[in-house]
N, C-alpha and C. Protein backbone atom coordinates (compact mmCIF):
# COMPACT_ATOMS: atom_id res chain seq x y z
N UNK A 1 3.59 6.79 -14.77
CA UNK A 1 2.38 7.09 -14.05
C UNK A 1 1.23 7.41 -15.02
N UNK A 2 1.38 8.04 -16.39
CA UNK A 2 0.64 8.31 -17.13
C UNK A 2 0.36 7.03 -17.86
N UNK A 3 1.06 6.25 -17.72
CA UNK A 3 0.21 4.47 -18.40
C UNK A 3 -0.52 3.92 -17.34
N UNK A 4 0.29 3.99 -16.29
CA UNK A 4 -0.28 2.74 -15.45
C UNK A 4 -2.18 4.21 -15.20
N UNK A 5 -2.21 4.86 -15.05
CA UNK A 5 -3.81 5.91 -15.46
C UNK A 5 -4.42 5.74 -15.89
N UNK A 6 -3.75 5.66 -17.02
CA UNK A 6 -5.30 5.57 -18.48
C UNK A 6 -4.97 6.93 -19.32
N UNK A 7 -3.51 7.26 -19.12
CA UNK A 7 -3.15 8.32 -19.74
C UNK A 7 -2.12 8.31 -20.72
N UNK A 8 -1.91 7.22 -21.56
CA UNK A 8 -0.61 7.27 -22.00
C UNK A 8 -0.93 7.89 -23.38
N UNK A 9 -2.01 8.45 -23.76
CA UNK A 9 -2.02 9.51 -25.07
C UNK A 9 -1.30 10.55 -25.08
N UNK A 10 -1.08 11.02 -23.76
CA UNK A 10 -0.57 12.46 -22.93
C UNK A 10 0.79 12.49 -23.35
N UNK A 11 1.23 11.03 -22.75
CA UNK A 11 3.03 11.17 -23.47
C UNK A 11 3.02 10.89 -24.51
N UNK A 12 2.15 9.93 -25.28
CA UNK A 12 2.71 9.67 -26.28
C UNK A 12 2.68 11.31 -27.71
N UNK A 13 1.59 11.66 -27.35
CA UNK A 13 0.96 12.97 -28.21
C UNK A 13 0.72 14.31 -27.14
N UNK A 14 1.45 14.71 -26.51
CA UNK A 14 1.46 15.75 -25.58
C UNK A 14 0.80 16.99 -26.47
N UNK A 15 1.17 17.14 -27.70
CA UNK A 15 0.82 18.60 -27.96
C UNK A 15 -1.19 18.19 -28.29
N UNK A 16 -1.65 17.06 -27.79
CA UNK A 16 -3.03 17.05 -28.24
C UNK A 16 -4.07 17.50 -27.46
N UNK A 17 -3.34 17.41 -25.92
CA UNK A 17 -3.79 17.80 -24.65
C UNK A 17 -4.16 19.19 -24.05
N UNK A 18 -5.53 19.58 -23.70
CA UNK A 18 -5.69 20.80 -23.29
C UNK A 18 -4.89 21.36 -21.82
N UNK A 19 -3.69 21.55 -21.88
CA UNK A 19 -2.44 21.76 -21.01
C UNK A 19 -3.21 22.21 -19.55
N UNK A 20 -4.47 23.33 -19.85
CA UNK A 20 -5.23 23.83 -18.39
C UNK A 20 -6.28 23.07 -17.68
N UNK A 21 -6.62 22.07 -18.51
CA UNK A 21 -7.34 21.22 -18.21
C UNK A 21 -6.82 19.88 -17.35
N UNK A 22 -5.93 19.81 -17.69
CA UNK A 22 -5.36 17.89 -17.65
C UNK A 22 -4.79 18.27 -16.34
N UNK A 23 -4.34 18.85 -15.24
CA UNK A 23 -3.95 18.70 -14.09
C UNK A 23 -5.22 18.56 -13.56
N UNK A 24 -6.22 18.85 -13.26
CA UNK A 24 -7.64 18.79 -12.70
C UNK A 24 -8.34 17.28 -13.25
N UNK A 25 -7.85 17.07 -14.68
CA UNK A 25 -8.33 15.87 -15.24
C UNK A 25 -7.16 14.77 -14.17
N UNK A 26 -6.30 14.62 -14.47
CA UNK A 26 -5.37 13.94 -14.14
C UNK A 26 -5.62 14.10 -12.35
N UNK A 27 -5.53 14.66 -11.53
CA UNK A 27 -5.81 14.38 -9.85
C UNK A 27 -7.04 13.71 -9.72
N UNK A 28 -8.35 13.81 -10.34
CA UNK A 28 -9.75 13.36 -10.34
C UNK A 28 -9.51 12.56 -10.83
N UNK A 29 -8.67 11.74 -11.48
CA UNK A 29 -8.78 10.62 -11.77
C UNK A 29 -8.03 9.50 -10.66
N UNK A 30 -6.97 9.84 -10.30
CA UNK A 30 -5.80 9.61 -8.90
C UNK A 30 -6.71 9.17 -7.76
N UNK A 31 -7.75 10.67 -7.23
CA UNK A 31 -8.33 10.85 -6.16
C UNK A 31 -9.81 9.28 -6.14
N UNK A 32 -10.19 9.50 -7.76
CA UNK A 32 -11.08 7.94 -8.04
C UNK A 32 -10.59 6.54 -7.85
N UNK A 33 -9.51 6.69 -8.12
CA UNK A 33 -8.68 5.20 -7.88
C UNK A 33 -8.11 4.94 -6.45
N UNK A 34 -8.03 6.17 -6.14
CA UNK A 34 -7.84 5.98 -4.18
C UNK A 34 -8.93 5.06 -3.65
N UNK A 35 -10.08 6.23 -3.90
CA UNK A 35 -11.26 5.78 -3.68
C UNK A 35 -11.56 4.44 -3.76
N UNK A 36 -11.11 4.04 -5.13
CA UNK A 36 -12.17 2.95 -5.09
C UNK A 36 -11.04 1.53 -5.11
N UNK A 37 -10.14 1.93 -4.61
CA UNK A 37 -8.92 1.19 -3.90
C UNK A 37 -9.56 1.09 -2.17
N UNK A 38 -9.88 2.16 -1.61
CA UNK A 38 -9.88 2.31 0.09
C UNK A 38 -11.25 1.92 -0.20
N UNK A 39 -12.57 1.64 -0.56
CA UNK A 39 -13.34 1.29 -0.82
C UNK A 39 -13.46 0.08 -0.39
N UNK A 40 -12.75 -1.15 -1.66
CA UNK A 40 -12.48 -2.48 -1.72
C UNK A 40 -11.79 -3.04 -0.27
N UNK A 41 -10.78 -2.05 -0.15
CA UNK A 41 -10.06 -2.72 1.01
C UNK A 41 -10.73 -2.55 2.64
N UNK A 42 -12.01 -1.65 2.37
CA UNK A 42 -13.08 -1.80 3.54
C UNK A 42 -13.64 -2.55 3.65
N UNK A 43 -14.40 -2.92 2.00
CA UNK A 43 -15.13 -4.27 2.54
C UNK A 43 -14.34 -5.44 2.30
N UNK A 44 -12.85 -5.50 1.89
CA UNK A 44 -12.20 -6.89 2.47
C UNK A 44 -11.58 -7.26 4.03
N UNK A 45 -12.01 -5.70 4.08
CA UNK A 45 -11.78 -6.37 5.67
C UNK A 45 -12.56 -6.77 7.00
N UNK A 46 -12.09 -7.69 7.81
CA UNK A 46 -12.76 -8.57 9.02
C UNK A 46 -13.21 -7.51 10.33
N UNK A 47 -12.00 -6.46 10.19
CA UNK A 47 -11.94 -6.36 11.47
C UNK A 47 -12.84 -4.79 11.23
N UNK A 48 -12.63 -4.10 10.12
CA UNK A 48 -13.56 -2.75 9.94
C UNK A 48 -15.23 -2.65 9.80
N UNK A 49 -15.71 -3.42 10.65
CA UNK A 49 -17.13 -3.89 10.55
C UNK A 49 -17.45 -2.54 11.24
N UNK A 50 -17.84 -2.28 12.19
CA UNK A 50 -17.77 -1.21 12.67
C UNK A 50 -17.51 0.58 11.94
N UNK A 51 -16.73 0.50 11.88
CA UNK A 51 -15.66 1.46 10.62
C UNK A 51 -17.27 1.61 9.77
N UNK A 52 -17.24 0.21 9.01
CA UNK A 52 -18.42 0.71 7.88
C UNK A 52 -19.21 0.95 8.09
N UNK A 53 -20.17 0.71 9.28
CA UNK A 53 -21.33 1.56 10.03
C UNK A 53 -21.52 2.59 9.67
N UNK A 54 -20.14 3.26 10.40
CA UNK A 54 -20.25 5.43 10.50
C UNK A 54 -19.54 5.87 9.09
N UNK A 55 -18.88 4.74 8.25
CA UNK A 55 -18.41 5.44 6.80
C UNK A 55 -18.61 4.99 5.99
N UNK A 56 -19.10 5.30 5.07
CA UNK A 56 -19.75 4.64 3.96
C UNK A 56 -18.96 5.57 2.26
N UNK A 57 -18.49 6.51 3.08
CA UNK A 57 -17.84 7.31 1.84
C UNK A 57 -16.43 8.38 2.35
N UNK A 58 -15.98 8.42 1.69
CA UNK A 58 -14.66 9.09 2.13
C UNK A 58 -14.27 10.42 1.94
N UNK A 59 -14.53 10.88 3.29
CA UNK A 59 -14.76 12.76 3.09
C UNK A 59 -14.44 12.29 5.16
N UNK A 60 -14.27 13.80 4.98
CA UNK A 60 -13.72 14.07 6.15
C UNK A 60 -15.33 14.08 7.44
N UNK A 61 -14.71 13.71 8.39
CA UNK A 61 -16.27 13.24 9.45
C UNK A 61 -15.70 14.57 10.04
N UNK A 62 -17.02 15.50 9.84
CA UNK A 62 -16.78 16.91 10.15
C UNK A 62 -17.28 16.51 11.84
N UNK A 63 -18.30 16.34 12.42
CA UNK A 63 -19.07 16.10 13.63
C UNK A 63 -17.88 15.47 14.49
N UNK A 64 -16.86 15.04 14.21
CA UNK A 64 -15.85 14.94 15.03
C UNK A 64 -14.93 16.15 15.69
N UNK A 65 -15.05 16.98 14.69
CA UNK A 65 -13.96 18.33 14.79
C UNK A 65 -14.99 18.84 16.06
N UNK A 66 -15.94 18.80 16.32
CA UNK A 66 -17.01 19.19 17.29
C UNK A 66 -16.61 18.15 18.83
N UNK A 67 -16.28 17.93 19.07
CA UNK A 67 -15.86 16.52 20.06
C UNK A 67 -14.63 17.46 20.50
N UNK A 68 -14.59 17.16 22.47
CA UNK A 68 -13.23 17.54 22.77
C UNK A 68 -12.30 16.48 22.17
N UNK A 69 -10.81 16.38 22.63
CA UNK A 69 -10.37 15.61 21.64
C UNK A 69 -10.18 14.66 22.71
N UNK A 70 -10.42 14.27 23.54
CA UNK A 70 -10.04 13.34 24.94
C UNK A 70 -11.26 12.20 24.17
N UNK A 71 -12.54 12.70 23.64
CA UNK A 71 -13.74 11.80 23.37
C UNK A 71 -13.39 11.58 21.98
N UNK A 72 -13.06 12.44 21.22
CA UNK A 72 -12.58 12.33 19.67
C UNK A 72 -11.61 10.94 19.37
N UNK A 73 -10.70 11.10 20.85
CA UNK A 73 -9.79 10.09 20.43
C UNK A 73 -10.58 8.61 20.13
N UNK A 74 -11.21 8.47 21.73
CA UNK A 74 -11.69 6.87 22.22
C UNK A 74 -12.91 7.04 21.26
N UNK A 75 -14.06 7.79 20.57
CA UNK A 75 -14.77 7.33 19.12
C UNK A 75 -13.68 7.35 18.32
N UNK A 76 -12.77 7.19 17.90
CA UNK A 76 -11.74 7.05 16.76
C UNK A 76 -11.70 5.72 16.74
N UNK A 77 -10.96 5.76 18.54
CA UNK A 77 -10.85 3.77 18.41
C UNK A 77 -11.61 3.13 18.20
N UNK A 78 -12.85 3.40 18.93
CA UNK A 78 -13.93 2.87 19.06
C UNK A 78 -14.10 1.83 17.47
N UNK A 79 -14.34 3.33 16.74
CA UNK A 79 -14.59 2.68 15.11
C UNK A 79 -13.90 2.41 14.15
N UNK A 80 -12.36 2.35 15.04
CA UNK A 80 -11.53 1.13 14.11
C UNK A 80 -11.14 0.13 14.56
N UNK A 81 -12.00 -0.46 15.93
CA UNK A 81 -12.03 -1.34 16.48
C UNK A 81 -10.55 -1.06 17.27
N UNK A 82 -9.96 -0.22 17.80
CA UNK A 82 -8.75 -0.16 18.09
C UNK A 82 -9.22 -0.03 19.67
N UNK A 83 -9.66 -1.06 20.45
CA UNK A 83 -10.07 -0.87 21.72
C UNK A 83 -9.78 -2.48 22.34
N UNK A 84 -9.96 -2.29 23.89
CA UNK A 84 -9.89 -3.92 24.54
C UNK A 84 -10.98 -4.84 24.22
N UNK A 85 -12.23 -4.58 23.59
CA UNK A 85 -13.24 -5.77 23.62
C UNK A 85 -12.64 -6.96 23.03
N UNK A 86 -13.23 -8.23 23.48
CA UNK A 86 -12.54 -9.51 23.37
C UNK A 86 -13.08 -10.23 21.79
N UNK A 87 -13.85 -9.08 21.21
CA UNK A 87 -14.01 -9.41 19.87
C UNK A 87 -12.51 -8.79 19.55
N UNK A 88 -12.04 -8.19 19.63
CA UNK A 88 -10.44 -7.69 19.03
C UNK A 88 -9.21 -8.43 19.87
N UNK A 89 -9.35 -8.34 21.12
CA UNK A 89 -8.40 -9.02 21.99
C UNK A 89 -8.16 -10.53 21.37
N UNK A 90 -8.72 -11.13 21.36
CA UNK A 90 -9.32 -12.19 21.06
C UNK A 90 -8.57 -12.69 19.52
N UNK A 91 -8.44 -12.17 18.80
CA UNK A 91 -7.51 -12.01 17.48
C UNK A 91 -5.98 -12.51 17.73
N UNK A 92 -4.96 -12.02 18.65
CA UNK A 92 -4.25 -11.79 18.90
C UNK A 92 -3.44 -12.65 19.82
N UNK A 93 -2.17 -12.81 19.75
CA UNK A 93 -0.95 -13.25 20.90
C UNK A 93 -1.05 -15.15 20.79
N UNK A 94 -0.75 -15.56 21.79
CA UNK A 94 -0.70 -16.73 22.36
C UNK A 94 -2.54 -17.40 22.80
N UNK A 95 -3.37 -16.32 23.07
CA UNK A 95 -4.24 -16.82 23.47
C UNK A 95 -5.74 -16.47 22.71
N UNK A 96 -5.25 -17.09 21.86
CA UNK A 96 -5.90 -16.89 20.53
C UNK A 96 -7.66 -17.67 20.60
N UNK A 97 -8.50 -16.63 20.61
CA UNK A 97 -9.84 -17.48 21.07
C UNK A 97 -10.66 -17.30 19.60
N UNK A 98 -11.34 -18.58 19.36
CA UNK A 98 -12.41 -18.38 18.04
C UNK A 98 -13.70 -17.59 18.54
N UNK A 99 -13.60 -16.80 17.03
CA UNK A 99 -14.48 -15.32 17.09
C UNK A 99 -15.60 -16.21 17.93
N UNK A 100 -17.00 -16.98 17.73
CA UNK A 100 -17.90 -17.42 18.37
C UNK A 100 -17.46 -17.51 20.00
N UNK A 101 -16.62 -17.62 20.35
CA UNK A 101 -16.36 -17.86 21.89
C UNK A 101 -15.36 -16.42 22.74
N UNK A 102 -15.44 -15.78 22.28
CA UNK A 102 -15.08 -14.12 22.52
C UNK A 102 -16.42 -13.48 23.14
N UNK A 103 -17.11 -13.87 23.98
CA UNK A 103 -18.26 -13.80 25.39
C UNK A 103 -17.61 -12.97 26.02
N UNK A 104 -18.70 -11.90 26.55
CA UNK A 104 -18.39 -11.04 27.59
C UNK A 104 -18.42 -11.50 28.82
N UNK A 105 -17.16 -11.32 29.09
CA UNK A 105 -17.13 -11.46 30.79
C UNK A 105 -17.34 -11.15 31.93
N UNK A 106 -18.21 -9.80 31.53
CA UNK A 106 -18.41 -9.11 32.26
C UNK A 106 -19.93 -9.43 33.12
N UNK A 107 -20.88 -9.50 32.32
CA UNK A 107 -22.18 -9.77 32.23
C UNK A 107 -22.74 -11.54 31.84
N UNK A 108 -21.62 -11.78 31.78
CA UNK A 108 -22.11 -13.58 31.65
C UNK A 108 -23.18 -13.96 30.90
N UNK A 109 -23.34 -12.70 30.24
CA UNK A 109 -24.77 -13.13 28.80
C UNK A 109 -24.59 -14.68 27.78
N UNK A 110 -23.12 -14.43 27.77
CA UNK A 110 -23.24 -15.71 26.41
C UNK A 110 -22.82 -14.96 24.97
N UNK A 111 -23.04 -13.50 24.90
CA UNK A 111 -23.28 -12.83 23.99
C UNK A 111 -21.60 -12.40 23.56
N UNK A 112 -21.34 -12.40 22.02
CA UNK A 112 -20.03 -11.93 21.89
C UNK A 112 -19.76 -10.23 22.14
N UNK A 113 -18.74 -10.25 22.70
CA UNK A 113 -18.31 -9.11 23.58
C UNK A 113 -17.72 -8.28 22.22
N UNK A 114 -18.65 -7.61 21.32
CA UNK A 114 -18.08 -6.30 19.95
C UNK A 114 -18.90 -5.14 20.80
N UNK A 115 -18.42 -4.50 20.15
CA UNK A 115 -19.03 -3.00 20.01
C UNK A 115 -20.70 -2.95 20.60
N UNK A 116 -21.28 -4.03 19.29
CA UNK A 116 -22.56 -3.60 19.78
C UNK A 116 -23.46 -3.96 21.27
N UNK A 117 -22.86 -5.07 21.44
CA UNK A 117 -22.79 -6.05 22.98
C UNK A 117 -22.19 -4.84 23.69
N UNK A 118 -21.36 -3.78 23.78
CA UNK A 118 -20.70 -2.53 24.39
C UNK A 118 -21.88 -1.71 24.53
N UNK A 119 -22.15 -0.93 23.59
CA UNK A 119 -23.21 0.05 23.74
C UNK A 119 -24.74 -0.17 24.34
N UNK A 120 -25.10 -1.48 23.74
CA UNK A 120 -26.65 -1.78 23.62
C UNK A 120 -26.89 -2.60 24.66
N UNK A 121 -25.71 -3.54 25.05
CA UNK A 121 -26.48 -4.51 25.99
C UNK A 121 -25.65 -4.33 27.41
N UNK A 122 -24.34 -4.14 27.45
CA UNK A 122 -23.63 -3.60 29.04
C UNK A 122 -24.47 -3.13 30.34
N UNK A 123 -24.93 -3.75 31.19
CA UNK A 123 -25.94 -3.30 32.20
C UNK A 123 -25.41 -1.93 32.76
N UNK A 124 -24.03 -1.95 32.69
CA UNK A 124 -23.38 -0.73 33.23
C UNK A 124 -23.39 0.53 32.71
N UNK A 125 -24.24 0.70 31.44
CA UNK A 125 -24.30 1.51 30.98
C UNK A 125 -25.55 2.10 30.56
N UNK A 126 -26.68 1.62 31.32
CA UNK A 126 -27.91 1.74 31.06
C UNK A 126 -28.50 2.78 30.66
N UNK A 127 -27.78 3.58 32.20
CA UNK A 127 -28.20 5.17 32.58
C UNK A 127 -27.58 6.22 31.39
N UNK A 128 -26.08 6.42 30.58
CA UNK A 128 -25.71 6.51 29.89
C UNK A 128 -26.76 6.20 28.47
N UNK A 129 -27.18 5.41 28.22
CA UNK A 129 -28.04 4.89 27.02
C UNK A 129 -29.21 5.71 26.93
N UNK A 130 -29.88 5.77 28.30
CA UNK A 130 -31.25 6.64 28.52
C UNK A 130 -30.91 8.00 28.23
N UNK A 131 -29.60 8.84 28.55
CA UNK A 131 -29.18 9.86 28.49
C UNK A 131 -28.80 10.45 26.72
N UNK A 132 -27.94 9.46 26.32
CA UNK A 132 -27.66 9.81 25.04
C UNK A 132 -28.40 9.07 24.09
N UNK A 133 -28.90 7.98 23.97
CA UNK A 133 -29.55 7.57 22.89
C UNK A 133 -31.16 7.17 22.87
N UNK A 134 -31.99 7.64 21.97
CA UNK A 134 -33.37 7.73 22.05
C UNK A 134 -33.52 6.41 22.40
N UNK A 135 -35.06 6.17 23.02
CA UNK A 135 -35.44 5.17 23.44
C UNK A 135 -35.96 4.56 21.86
N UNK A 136 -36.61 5.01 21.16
CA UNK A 136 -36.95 4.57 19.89
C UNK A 136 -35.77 3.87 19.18
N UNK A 137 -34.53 4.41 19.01
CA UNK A 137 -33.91 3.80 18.10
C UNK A 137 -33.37 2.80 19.09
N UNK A 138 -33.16 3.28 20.04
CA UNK A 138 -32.58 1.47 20.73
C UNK A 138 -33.07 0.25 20.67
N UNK A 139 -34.48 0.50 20.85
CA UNK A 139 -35.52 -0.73 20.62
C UNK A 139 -35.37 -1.23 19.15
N UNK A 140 -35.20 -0.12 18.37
CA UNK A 140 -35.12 -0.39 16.28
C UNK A 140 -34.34 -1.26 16.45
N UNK A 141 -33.23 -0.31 16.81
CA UNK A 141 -31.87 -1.36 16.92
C UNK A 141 -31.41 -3.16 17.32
N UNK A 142 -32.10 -3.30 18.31
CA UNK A 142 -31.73 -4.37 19.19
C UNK A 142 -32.81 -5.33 18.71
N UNK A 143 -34.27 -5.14 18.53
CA UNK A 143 -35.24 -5.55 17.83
C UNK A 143 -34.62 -6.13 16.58
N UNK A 144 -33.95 -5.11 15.54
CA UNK A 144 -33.68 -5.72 14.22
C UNK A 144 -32.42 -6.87 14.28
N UNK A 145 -31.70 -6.65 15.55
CA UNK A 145 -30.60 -7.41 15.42
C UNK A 145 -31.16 -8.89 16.12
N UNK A 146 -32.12 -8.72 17.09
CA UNK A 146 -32.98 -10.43 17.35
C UNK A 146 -33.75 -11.01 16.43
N UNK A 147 -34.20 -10.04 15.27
CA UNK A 147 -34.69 -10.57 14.86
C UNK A 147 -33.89 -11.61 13.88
């Protein structure tokens, strides 16, 4: 473990090492390579689009511990895509549909049925939208994405 690190001075010359130091050296270095391991493997992935929205760095999402946990759960799924929209359904089984043709069925827009087609454009959720999310950023929002 001390080669594959960047530590193999440690075994090879142990008495050179400041003994109170190198456990603090040695985890900060572990905890960096996590990092920038779970990092890479965010942006290689298809399906954590979402995910990278609300995380951009890896520390604990305190504003959740605030959430009963009934809502904690379904934003969990929400943003690991772990939900029914037919952008995820759609991935899967025997009836395997290409991402472009994963349309909401609900609303017959044409529009692919992700997350953001969920929140921003669902007629069913209008009243909900007016309630929790400013009228300003919705327009930012939906504006920047036509454009």
């Amino acid at each position: 473990m001390l080669y594959t690190n960047g530590f193999s001075d440690v075994w090879l010359n142990p008495c050179s090492i400041d003994i109170n130091n190198f456990p603090k050296v040695f985890k900060q270095r572990l905890t960096d390579q996590f990092i920038q391991t779970w990092r890479a493997a965010l942006c290689d992935s298809n399906v954590l689009c979402t995910y990278r929205l609300f995380n951009s760095t890896f520390e604990c999402q305190l504003h959740l511990d605030k959430l009963p946990a009934k809502h904690r759960t379904v934003l969990s799924k929400f943003r690991l895509s772990s939900h029914q929209l037919r952008i995820e359904t759609g991935l899967y089984g025997n009836n395997r549909i290409p991402h472009n043709e994963r349309n909401c069925l609900i609303c017959n827009s044409r529009d692919l049925e992700d997350e953001f087609h969920f929140i921003f454009v669902y007629n069913i959720y209008s009243d909900l939208r007016k309630k929790y999310i400013l009228y300003t950023y919705e327009i930012c929002i939906v504006h920047n994405v036509n454009s």
